[in-house]
C-alpha atoms as a PDB file:
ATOM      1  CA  UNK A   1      -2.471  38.494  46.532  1.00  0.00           C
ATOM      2  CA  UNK A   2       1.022  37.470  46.785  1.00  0.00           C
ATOM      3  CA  UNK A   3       0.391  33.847  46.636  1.00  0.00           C
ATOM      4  CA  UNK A   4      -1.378  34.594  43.590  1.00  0.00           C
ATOM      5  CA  UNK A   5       1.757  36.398  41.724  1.00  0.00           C
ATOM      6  CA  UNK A   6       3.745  33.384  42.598  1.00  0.00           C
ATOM      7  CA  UNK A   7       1.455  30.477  41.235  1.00  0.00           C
ATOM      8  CA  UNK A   8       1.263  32.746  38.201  1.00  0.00           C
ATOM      9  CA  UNK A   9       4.811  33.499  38.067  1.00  0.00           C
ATOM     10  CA  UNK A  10       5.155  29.445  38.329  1.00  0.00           C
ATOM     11  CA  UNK A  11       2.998  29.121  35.977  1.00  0.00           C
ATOM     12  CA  UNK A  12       4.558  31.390  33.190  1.00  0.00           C
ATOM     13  CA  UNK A  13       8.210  29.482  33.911  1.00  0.00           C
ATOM     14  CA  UNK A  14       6.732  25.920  33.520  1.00  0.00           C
ATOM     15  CA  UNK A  15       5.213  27.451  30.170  1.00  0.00           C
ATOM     16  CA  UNK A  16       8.239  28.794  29.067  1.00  0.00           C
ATOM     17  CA  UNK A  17      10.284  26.196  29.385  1.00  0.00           C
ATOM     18  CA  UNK A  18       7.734  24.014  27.787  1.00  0.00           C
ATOM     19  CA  UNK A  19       7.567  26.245  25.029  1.00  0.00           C
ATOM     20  CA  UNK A  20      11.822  26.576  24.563  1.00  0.00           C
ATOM     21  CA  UNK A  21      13.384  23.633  23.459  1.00  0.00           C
ATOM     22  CA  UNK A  22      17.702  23.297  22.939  1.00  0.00           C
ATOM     23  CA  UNK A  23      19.013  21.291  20.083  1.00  0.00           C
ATOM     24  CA  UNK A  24      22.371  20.088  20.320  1.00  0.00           C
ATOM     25  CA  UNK A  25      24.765  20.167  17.144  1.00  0.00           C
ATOM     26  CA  UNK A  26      23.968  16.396  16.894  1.00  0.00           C
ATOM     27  CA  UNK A  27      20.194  16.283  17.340  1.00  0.00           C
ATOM     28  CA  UNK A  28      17.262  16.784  15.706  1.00  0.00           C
ATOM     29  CA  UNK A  29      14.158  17.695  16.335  1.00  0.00           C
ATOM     30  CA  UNK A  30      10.438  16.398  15.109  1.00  0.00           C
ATOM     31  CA  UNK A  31       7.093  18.857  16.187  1.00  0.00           C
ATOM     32  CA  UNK A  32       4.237  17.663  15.790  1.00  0.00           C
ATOM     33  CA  UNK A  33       1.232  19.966  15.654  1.00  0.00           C
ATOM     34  CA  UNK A  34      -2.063  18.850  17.368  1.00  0.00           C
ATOM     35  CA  UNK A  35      -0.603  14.759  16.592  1.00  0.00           C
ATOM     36  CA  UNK A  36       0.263  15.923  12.630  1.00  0.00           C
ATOM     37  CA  UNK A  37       3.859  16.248  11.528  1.00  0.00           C
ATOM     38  CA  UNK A  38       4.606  19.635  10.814  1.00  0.00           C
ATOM     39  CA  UNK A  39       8.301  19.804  10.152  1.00  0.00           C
ATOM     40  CA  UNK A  40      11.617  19.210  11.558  1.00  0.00           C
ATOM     41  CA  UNK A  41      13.930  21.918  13.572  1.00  0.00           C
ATOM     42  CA  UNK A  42      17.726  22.033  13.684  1.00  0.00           C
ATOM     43  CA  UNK A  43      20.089  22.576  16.635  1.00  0.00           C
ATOM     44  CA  UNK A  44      19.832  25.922  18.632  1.00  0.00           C
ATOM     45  CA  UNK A  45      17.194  27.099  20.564  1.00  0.00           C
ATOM     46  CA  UNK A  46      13.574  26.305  19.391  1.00  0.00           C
ATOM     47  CA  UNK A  47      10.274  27.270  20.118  1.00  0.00           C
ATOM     48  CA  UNK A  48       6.832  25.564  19.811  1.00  0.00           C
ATOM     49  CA  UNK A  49       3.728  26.106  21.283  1.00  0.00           C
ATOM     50  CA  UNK A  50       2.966  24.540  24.472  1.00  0.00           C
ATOM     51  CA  UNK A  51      -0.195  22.267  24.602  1.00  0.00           C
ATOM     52  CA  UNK A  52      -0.230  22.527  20.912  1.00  0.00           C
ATOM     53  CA  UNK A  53       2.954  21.248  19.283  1.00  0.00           C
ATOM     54  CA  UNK A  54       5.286  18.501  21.213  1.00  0.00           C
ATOM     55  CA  UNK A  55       8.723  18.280  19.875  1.00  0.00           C
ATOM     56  CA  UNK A  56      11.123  14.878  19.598  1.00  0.00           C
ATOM     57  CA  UNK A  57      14.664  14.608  19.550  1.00  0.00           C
ATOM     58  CA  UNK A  58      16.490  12.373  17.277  1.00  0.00           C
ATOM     59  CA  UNK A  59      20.119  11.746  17.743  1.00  0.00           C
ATOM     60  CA  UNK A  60      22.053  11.408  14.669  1.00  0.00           C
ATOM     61  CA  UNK A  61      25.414  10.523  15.506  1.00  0.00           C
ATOM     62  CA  UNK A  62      26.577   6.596  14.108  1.00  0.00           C
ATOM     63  CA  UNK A  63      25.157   4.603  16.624  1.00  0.00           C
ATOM     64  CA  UNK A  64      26.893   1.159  17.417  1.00  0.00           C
ATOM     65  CA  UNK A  65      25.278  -2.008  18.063  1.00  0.00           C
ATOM     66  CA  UNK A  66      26.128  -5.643  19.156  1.00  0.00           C
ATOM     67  CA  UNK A  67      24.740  -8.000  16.943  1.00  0.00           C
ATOM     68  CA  UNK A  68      23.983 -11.187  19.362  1.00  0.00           C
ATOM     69  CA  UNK A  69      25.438 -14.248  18.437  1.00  0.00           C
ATOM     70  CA  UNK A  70      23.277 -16.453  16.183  1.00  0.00           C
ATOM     71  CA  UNK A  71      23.082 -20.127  15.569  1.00  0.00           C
ATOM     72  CA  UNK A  72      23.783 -20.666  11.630  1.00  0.00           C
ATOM     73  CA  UNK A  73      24.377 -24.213   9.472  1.00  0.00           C
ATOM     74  CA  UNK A  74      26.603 -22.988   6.722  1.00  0.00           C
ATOM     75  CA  UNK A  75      25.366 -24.474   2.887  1.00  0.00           C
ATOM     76  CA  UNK A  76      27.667 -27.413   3.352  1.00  0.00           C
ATOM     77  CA  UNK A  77      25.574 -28.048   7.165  1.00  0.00           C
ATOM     78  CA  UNK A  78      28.588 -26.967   9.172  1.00  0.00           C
ATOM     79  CA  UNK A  79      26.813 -25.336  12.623  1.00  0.00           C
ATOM     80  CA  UNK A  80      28.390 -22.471  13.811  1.00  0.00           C
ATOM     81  CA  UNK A  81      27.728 -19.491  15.548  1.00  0.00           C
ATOM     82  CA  UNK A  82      28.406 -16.087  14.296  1.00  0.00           C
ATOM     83  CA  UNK A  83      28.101 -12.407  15.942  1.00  0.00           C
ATOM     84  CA  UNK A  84      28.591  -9.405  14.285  1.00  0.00           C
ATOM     85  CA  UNK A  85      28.763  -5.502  14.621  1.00  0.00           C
ATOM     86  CA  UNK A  86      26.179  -2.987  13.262  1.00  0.00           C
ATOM     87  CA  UNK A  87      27.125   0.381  12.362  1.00  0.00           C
ATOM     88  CA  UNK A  88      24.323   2.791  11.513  1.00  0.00           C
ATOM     89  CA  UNK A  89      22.495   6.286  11.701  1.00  0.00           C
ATOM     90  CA  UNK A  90      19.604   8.292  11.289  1.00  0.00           C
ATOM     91  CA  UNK A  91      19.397  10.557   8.282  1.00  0.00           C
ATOM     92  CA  UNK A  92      15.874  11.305   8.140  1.00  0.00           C
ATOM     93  CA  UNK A  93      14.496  11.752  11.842  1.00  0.00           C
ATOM     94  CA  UNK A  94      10.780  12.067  10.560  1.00  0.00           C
ATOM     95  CA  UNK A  95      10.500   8.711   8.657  1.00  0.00           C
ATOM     96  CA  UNK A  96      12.534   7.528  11.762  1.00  0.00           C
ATOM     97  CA  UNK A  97       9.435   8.401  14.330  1.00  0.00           C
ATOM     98  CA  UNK A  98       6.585   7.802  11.723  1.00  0.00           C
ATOM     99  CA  UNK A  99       7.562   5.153   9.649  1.00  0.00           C
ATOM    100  CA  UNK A 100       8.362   2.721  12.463  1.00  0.00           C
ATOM    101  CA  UNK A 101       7.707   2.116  16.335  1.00  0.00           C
ATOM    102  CA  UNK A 102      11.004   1.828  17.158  1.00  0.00           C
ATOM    103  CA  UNK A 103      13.614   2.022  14.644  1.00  0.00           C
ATOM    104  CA  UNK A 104      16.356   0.785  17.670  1.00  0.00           C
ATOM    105  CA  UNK A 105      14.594  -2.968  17.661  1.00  0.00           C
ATOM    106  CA  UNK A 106      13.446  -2.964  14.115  1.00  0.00           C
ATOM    107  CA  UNK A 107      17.399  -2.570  12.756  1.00  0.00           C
ATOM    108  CA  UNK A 108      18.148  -5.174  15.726  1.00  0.00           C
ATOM    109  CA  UNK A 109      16.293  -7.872  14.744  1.00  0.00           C
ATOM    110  CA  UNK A 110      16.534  -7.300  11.137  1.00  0.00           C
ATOM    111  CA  UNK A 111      20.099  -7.544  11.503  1.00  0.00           C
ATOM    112  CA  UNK A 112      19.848 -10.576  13.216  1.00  0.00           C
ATOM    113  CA  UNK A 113      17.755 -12.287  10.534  1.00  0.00           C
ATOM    114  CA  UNK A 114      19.906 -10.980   7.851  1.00  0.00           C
ATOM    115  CA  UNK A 115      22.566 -12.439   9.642  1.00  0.00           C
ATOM    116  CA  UNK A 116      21.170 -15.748  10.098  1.00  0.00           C
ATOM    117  CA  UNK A 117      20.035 -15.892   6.209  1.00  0.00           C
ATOM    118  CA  UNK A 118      23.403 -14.841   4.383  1.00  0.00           C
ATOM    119  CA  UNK A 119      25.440 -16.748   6.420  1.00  0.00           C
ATOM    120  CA  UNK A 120      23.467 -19.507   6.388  1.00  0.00           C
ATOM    121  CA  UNK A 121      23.715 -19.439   1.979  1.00  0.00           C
ATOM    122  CA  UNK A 122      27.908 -19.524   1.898  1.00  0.00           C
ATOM    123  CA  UNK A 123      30.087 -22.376   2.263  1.00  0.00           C
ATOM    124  CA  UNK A 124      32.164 -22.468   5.643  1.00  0.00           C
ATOM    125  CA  UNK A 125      35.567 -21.823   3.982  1.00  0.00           C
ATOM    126  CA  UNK A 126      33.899 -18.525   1.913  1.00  0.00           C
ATOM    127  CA  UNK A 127      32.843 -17.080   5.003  1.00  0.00           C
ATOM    128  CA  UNK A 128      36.207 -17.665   6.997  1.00  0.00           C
ATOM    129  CA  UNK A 129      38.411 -16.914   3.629  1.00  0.00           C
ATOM    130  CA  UNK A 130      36.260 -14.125   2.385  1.00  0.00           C
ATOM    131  CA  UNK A 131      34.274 -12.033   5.270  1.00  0.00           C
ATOM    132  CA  UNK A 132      34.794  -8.618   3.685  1.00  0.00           C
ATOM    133  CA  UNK A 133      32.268 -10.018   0.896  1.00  0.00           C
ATOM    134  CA  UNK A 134      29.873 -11.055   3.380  1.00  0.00           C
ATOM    135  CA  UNK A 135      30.100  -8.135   5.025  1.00  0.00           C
ATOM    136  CA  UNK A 136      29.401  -6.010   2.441  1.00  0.00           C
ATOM    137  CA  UNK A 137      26.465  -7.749   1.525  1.00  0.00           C
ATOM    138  CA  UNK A 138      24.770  -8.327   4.614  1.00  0.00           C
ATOM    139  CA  UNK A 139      25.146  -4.158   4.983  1.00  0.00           C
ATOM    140  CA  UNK A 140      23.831  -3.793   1.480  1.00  0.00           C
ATOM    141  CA  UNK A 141      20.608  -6.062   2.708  1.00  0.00           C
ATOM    142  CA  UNK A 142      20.200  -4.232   5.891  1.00  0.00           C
ATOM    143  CA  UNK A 143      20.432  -0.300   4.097  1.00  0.00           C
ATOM    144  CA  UNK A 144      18.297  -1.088   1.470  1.00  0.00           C
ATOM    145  CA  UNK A 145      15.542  -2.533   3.963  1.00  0.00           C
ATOM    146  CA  UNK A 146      15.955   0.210   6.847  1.00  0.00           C
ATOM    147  CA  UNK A 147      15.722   2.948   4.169  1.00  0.00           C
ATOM    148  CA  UNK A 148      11.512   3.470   4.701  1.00  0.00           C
ATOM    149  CA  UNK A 149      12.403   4.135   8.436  1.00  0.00           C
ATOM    150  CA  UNK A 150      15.223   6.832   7.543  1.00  0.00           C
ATOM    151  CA  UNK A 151      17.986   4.880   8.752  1.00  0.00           C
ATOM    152  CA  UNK A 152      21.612   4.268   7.045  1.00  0.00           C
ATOM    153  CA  UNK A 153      23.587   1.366   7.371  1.00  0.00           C
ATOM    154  CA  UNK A 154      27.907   2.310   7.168  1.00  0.00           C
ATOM    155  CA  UNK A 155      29.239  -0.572   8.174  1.00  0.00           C
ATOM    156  CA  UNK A 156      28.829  -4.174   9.125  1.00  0.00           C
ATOM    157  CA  UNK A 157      31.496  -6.783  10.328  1.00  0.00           C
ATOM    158  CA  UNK A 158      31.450 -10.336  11.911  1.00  0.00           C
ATOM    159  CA  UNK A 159      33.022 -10.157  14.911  1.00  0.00           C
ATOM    160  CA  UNK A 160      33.982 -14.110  15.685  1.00  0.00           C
ATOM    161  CA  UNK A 161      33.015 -16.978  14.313  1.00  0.00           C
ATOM    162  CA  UNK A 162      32.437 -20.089  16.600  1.00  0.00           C
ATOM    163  CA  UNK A 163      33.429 -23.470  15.378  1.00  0.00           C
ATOM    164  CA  UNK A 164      32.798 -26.934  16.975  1.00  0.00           C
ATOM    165  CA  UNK A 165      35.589 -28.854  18.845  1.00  0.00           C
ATOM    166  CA  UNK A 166      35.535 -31.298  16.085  1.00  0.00           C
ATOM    167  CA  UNK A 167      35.759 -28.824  12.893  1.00  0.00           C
ATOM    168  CA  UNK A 168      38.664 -27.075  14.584  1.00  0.00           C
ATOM    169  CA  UNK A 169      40.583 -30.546  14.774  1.00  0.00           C
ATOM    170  CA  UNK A 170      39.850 -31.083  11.178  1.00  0.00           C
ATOM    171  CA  UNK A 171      40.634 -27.937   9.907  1.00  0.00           C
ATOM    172  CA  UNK A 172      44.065 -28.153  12.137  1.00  0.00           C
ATOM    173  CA  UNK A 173      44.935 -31.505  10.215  1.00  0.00           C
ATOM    174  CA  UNK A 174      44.377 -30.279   7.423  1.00  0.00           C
ATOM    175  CA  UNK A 175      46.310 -27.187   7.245  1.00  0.00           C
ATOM    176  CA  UNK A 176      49.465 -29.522   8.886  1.00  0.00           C
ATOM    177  CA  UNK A 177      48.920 -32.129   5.840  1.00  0.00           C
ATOM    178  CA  UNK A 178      48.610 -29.210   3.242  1.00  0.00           C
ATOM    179  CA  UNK A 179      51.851 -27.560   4.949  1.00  0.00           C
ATOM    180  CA  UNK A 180      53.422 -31.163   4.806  1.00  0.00           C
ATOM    181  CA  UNK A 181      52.683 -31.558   1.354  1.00  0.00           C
ATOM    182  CA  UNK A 182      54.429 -27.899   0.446  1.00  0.00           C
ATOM    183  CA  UNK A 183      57.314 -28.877   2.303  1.00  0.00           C
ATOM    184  CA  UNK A 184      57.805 -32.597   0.007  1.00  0.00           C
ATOM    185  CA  UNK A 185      57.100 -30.494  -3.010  1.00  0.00           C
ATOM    186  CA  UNK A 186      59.839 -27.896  -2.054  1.00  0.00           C
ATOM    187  CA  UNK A 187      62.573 -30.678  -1.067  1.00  0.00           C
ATOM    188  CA  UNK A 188      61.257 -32.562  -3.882  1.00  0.00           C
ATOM    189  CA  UNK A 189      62.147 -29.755  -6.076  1.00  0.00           C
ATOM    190  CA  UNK A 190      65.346 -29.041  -4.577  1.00  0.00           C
ATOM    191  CA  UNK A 191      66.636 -32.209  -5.179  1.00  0.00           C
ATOM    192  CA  UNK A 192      65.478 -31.892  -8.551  1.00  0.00           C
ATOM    193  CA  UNK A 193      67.625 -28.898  -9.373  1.00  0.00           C
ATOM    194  CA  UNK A 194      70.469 -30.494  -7.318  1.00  0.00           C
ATOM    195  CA  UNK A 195      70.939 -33.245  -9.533  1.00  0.00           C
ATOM    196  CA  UNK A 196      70.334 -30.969 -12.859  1.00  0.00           C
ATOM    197  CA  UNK A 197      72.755 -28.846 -11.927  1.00  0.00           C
ATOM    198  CA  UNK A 198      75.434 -32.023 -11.024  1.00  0.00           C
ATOM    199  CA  UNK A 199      74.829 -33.446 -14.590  1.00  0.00           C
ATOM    200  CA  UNK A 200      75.596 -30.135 -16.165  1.00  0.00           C
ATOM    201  CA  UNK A 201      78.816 -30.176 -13.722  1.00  0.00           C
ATOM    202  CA  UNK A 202      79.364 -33.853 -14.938  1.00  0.00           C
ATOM    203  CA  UNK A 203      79.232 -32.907 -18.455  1.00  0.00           C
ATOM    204  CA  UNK A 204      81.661 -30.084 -18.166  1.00  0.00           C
ATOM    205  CA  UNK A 205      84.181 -32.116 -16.021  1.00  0.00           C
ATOM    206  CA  UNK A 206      83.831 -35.159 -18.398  1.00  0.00           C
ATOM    207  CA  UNK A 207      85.378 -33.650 -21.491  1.00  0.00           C
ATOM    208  CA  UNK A 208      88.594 -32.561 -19.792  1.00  0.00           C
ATOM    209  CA  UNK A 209      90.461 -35.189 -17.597  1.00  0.00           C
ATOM    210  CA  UNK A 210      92.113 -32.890 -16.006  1.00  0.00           C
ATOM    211  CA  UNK A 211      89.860 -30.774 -14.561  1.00  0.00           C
ATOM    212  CA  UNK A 212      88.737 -33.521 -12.910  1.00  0.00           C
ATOM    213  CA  UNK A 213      91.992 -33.924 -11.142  1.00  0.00           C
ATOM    214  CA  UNK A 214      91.774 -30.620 -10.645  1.00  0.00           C
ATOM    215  CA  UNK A 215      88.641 -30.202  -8.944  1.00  0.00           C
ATOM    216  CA  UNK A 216      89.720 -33.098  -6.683  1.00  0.00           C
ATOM    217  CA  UNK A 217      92.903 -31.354  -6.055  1.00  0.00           C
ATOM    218  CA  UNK A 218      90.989 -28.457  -5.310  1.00  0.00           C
ATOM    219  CA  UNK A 219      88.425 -30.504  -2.830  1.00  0.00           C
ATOM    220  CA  UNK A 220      91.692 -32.101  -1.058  1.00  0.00           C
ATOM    221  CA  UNK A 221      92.726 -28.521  -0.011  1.00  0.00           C
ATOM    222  CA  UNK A 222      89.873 -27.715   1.641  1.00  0.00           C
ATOM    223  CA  UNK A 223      89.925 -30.392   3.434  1.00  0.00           C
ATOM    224  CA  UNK A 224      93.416 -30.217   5.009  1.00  0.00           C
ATOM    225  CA  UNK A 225      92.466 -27.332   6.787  1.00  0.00           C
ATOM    226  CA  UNK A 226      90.736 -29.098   9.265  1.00  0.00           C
ATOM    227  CA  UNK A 227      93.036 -30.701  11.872  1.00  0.00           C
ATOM    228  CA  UNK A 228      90.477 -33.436  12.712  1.00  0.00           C
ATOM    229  CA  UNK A 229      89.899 -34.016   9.143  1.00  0.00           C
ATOM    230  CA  UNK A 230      90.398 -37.544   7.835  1.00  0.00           C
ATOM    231  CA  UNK A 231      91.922 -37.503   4.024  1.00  0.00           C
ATOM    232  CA  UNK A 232      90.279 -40.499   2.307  1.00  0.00           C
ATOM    233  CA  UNK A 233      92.276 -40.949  -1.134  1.00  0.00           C
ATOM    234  CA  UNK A 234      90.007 -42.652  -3.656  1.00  0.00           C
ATOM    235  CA  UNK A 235      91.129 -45.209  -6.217  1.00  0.00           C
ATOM    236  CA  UNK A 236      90.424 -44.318  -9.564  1.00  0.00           C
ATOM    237  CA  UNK A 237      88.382 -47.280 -11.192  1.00  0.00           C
ATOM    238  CA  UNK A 238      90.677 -47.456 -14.731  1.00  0.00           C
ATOM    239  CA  UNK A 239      93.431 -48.448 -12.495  1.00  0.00           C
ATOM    240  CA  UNK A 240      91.424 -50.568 -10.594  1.00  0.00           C
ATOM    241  CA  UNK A 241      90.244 -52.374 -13.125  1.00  0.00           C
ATOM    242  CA  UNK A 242      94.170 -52.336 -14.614  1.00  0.00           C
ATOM    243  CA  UNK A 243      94.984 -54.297 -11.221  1.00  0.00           C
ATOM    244  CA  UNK A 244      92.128 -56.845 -11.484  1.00  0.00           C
ATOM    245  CA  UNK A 245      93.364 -57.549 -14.928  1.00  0.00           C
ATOM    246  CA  UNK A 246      96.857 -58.261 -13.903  1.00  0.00           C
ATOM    247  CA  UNK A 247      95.624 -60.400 -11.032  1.00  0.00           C
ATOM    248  CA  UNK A 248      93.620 -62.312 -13.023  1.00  0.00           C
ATOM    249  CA  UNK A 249      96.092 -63.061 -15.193  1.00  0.00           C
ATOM    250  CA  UNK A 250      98.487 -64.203 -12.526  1.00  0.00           C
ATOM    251  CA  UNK A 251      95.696 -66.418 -11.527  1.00  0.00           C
ATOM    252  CA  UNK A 252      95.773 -68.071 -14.702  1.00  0.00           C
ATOM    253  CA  UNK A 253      99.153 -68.718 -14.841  1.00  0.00           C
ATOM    254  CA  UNK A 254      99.517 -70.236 -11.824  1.00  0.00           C
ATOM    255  CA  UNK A 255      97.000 -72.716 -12.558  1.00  0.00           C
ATOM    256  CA  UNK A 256      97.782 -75.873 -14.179  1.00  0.00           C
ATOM    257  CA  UNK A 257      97.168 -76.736 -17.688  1.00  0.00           C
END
């Protein structure tokens, strides 16, 4: 008789806690009554009926997932390999058990083929210059798809992108020949307004002798205040060309007829 009460009080526990089911904040669960969906239950403490009703959880917090890398040839047949990261959750756990085996894989491998396909219709420098726009529309792709199986896409961003040896070299030379061509433009430029701004100086010094004399006056100064400075006194060319004329004529007297 006593073995009896104990198989039956066995009996009533395993049925209870069949029968009592706890939800955390972030899950959700599914019931299914006699293999037809019958509704879904919050978090707390649920009941169903053993035998009868079997209830899934669903978690519904963003889950995260590695996009593996995948082999790609860019529009202008550049091959490269690109990874990315999937951000996504469940809003709707029913469609998310009914509408699709496993909605883990499905989102998987449709984000690898999404991957593949968008990145495969850009041009290598759009997808290295502008990746926000790629991302955005490879999530677009992947939410409106995974919508049937209750599933939202928030995010989705390429990770790395893997060149070839080769491209890397190229693209190296030619950022260094588009930085060398900036940096001729720039001195090019420079020397441009240098020389503007010493024919504007020229004009103003050229109708005033003397501020010419002044300015040299000026430059002599500054100059002298170096010890080790060597003072170089130029000869103004009207008085050389006063001298040449006097030896010249010197020449010509000495000459004979």
């Amino acid at each position: 008789m006593q073995s009896y009460w104990i198989v039956a009080a066995i009996a009533v526990v395993a049925i209870l806690k069949s029968a009592i089911k706890i939800l955390q904040e972030y899950e959700r669960g599914v019931v299914f009554t006699l293999g037809r969906l019958s509704d879904t239950r919050g978090p707390g403490i649920n009941f169903v009926v053993p035998f009868v009703q079997r209830l899934v959880t669903v978690d519904q917090r963003v889950i995260t997932m590695d996009v593996p890398s995948q082999d790609v040839i860019s529009k202008d047949n550049v091959s490269i390999k690109v990874n990315a990261v999937l951000y996504f959750k469940v809003v709707d756990p029913a469609k998310a058990l009914v509408n699709v085996e496993n909605y883990l894989v499905a989102t998987n491998q449709l984000a690898q083929t999404t991957l593949r396909s968008v990145c495969g219709q850009v041009e290598l420098d759009d997808l290295l210059a502008d990746r926000e726009k790629v991302n955005h529309r490879i999530q677009d792709i992947i939410d409106e798809r995974t919508d049937p199986w209750g599933v939202k896409v928030s995010m989705v961003e390429i990770k790395h992108i893997d060149l070839p040896q080769e491209m890397q070299r190229m693209m190296a030379q030619q950022a260094e020949a588009d930085r060398e061509r900036r940096a001729k433009i720039i001195k090019a430029d420079g020397e441009y307004q240098a020389a503007t701004k010493l024919r504007d100086a020229a004009d103003i010094l050229s109708q005033n002798p003397t501020t010419i004399q002044l300015r040299y006056l000026d430059t002599l100064r500054d100059i002298s205040s170096s010890n080790a400075a060597t003072i170089v006194f130029p000869m103004p060319l009207d008085i050389s060309s006063v001298l040449r004329g006097v030896l010249d004529h010197k020449k010509e007297q000495k000459e004979p007829a």
